[in-house]
C-alpha atoms as a PDB file:
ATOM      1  CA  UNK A   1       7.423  22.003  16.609  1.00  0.00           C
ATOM      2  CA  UNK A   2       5.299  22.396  13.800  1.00  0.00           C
ATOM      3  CA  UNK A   3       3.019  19.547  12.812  1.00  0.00           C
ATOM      4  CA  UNK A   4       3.705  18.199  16.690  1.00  0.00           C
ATOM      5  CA  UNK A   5       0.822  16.653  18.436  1.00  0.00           C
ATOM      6  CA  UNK A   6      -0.110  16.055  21.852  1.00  0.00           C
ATOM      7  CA  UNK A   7      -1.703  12.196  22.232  1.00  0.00           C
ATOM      8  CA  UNK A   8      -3.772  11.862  26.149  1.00  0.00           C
ATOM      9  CA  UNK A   9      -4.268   9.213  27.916  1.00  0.00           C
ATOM     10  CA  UNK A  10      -6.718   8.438  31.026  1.00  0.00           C
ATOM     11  CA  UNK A  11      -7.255   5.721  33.444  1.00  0.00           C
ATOM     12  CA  UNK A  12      -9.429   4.462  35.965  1.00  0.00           C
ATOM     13  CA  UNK A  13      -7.447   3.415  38.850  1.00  0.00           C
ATOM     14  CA  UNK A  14      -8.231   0.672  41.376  1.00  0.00           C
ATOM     15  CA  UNK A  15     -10.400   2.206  44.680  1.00  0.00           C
ATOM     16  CA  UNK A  16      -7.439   2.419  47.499  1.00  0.00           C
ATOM     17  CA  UNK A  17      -8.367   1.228  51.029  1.00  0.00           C
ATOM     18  CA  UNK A  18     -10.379   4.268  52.220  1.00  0.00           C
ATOM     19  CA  UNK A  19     -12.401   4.801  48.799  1.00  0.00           C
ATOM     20  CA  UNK A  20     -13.366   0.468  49.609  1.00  0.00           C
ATOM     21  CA  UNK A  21     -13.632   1.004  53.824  1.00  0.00           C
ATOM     22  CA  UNK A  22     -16.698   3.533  52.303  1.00  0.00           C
ATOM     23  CA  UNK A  23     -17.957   1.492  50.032  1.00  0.00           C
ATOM     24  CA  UNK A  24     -17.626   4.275  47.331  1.00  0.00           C
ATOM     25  CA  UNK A  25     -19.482   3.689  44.166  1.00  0.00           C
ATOM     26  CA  UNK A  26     -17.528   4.245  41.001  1.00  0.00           C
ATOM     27  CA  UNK A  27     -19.214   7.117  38.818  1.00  0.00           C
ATOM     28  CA  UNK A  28     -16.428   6.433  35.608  1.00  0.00           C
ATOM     29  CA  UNK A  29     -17.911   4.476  32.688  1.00  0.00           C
ATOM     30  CA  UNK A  30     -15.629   3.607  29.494  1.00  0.00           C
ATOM     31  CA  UNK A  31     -16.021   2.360  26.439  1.00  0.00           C
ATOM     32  CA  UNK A  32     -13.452   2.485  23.582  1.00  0.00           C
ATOM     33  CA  UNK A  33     -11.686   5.708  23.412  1.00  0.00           C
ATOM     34  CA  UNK A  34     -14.902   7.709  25.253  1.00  0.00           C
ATOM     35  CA  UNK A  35     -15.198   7.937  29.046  1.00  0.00           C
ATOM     36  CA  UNK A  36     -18.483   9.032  30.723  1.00  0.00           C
ATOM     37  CA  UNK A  37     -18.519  10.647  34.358  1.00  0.00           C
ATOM     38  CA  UNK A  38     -21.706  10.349  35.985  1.00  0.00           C
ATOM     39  CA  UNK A  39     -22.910  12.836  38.673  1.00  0.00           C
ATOM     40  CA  UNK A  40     -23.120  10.794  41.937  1.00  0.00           C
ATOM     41  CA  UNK A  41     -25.152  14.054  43.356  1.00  0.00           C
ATOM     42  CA  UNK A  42     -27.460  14.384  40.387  1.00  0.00           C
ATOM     43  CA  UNK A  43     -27.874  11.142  38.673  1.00  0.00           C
ATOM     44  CA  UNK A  44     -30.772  11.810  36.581  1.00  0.00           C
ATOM     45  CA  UNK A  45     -28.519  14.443  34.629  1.00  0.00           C
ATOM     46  CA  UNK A  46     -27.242  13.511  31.656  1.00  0.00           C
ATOM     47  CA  UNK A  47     -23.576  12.220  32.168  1.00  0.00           C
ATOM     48  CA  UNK A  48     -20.737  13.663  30.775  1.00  0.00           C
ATOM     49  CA  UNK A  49     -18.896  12.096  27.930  1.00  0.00           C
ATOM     50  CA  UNK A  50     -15.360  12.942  26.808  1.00  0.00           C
ATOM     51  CA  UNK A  51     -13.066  10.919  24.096  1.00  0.00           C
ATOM     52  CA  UNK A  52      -9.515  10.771  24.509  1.00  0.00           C
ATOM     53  CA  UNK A  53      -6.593   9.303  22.437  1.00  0.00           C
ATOM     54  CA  UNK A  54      -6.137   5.953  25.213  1.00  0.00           C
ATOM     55  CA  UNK A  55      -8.648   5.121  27.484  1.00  0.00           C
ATOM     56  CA  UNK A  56      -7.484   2.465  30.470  1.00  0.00           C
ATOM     57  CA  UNK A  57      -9.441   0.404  32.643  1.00  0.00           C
ATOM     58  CA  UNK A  58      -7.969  -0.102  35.620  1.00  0.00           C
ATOM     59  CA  UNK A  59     -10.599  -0.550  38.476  1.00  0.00           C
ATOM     60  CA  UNK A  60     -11.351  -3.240  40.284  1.00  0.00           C
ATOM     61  CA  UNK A  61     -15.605  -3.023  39.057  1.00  0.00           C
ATOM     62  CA  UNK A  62     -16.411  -3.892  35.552  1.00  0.00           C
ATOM     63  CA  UNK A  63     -17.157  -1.185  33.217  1.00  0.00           C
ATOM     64  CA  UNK A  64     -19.172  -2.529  30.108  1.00  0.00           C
ATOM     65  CA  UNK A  65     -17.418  -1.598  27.035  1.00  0.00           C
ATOM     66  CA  UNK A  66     -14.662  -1.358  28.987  1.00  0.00           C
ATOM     67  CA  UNK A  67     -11.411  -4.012  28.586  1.00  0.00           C
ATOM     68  CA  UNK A  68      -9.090  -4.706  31.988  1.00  0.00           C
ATOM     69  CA  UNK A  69      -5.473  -3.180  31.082  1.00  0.00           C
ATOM     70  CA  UNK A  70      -3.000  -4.327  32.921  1.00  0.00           C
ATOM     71  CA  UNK A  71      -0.195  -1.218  33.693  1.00  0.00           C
ATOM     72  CA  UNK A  72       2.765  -2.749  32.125  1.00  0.00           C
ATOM     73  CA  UNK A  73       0.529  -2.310  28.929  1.00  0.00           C
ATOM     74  CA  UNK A  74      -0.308   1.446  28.604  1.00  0.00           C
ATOM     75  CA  UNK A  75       3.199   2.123  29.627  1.00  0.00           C
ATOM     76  CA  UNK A  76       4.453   0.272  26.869  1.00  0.00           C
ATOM     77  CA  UNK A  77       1.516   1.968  24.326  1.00  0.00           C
ATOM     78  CA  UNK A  78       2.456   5.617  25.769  1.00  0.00           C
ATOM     79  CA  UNK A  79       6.252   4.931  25.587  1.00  0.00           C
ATOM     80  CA  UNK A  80       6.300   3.580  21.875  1.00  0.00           C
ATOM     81  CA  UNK A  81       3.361   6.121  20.843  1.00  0.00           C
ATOM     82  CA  UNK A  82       1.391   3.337  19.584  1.00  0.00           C
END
């Protein structure tokens, strides 16, 4: 497979009923094709920032930078490798 590349995609799903019942915070930031992970335990420390090929928003918060994807819409990206 010569000349063969590997594209990756992420997403921030929606909080499910026990991440809501304790009001857990949300410690994914995107914007564009780079998504920052903030340490909840140490947030004075510099996030973490890593770029990927696709980057989908999927929680329920708003992320600034960040558009809404719906999931019918990365499927259809990751299955037509556009």
């Amino acid at each position: 497979m010569a000349g063969a590349s590997v594209k990756v995609a992420v997403r921030v799903r929606p909080f499910n009923s026990r991440e809501m019942s304790r009001e857990s915070k949300c410690i994914i930031q995107m914007s564009g094709s780079t998504t920052t992970i903030v340490n909840p335990k140490q947030p004075k420390e510099t996030p973490k920032s890593f770029s990927f090929d696709y980057s989908y928003w999927s929680h329920t918060s708003v992320s600034p930078g960040a558009t809404p994807t719906r999931v019918r819409t990365y499927h259809h990206r990751l299955s037509s490798g556009a």
